[in-house]
Protein backbone atom coordinates (compact mmCIF):
# COMPACT_ATOMS: atom_id res chain seq x y z
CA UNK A 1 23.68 20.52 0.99
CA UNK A 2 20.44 20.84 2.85
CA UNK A 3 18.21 18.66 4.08
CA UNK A 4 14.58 18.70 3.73
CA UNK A 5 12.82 16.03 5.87
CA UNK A 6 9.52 16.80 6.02
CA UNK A 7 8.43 14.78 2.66
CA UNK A 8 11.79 14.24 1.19
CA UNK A 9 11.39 10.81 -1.12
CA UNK A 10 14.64 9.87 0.24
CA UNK A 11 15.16 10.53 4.11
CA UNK A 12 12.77 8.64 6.26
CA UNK A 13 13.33 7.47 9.18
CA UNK A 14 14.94 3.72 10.06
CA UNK A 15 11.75 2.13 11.16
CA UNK A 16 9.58 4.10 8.72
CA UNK A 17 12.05 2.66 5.92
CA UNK A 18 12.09 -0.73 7.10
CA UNK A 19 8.27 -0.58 7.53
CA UNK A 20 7.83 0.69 3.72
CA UNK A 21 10.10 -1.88 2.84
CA UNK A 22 8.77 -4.87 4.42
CA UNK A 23 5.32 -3.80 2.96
CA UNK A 24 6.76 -3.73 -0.70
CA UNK A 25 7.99 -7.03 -0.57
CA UNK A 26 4.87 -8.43 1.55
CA UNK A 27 2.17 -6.48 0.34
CA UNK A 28 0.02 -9.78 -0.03
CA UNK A 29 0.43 -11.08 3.49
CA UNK A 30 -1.54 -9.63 6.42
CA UNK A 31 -0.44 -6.69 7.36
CA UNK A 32 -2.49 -5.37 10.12
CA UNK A 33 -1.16 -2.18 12.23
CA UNK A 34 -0.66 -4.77 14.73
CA UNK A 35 1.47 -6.89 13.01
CA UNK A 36 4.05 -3.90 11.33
CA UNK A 37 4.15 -2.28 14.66
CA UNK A 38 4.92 -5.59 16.38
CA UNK A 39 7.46 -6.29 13.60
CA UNK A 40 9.16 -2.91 14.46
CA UNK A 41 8.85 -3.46 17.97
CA UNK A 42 7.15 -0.11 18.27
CA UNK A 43 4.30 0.79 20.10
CA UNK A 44 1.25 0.89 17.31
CA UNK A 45 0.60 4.78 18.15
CA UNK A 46 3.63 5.82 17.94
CA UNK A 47 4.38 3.71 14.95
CA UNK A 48 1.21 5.64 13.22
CA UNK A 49 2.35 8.91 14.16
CA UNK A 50 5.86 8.61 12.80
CA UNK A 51 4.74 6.84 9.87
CA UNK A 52 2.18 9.81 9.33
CA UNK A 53 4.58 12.81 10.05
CA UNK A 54 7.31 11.23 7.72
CA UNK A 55 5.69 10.56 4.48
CA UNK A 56 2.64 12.81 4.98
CA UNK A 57 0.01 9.51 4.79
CA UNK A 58 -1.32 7.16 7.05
CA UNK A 59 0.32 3.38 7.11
CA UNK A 60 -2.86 1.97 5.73
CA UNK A 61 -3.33 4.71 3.07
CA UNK A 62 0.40 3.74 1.60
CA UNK A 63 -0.45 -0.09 1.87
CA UNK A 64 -3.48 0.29 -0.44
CA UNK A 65 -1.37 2.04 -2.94
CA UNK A 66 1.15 -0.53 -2.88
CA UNK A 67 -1.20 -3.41 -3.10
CA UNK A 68 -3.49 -1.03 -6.22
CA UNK A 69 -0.13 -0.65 -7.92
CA UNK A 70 0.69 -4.69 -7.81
CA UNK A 71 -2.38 -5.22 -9.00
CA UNK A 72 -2.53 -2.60 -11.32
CA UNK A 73 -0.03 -5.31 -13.72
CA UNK A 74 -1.87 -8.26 -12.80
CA UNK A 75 -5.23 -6.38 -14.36
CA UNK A 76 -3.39 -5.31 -17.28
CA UNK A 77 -0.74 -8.58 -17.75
CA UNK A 78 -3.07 -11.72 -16.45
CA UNK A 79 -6.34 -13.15 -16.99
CA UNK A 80 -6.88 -13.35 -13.36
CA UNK A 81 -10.75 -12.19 -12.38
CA UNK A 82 -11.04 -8.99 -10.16
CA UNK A 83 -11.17 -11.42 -6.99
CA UNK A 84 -8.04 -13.27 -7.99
CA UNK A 85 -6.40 -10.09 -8.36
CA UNK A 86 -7.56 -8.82 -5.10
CA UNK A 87 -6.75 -11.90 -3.23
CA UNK A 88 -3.31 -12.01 -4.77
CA UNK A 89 -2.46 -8.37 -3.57
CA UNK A 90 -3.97 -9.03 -0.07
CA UNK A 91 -7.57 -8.19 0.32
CA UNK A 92 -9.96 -10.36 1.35
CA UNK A 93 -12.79 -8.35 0.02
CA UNK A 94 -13.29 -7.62 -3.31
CA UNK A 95 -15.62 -5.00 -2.84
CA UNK A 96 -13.02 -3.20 -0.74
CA UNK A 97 -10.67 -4.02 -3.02
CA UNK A 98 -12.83 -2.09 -5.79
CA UNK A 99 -12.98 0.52 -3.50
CA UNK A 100 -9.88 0.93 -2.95
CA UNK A 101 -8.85 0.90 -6.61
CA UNK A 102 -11.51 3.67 -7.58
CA UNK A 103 -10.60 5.81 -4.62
CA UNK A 104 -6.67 5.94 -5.62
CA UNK A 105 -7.40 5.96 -8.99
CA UNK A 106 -10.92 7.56 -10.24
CA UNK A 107 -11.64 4.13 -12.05
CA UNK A 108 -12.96 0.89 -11.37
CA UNK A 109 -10.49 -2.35 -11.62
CA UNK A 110 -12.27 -3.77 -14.85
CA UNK A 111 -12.43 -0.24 -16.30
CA UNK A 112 -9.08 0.18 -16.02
CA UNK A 113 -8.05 -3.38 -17.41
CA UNK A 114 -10.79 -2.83 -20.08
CA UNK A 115 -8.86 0.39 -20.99
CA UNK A 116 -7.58 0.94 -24.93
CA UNK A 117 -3.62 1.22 -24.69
């Protein structure tokens, strides 16, 4: 059996886990490099380098496609307005929030809930 770790879904190292981890389950808190590196007890460098060589994206790069996938449901299963949405994933900003959602996806958040099924 080999091992490839370079981008392998499955083999990533123990802080990098726990880090992607934490930020699936508290994607709508704040979660500054600061604060994930702190709650690794790495330093924040470091932390961004690992996190960068093991999954092949930066931290904040995976935490906006965890918090465009939440909301991605919320869009398509509530009646929340775009801010709501964006507030309930974690940003603060709706027009970053838009961003976001049209960088990672090619569409705007009210496109995409204004989509036909």
């Amino acid at each position: 059996m080999s091992l490839h770790t370079s981008h392998s879904k499955e083999i990533y190292n123990f802080h990098i886990r726990k880090a992607m981890d934490y930020t699936k389950n508290n994607y709508h808190k704040d979660l500054s490099l600061d604060y994930i590196s702190s709650y690794l007890n790495l330093n924040k460098c470091y932390f961004c380098d690992l996190f960068k060589k093991e999954t092949g994206k930066t931290y904040s790069r995976f935490l906006n496609e965890v918090r465009i996938e939440k909301s991605k449901s919320l869009l398509l299963n509530t009646n929340l307005s775009v801010l709501e949405v964006a507030l309930s994933v974690g940003y603060n900003n709706q027009n970053y929030y838009n961003m976001s959602f049209k960088r990672l996806t090619g569409i705007t958040p009210l496109k995409y809930r204004n989509m036909p099924v």
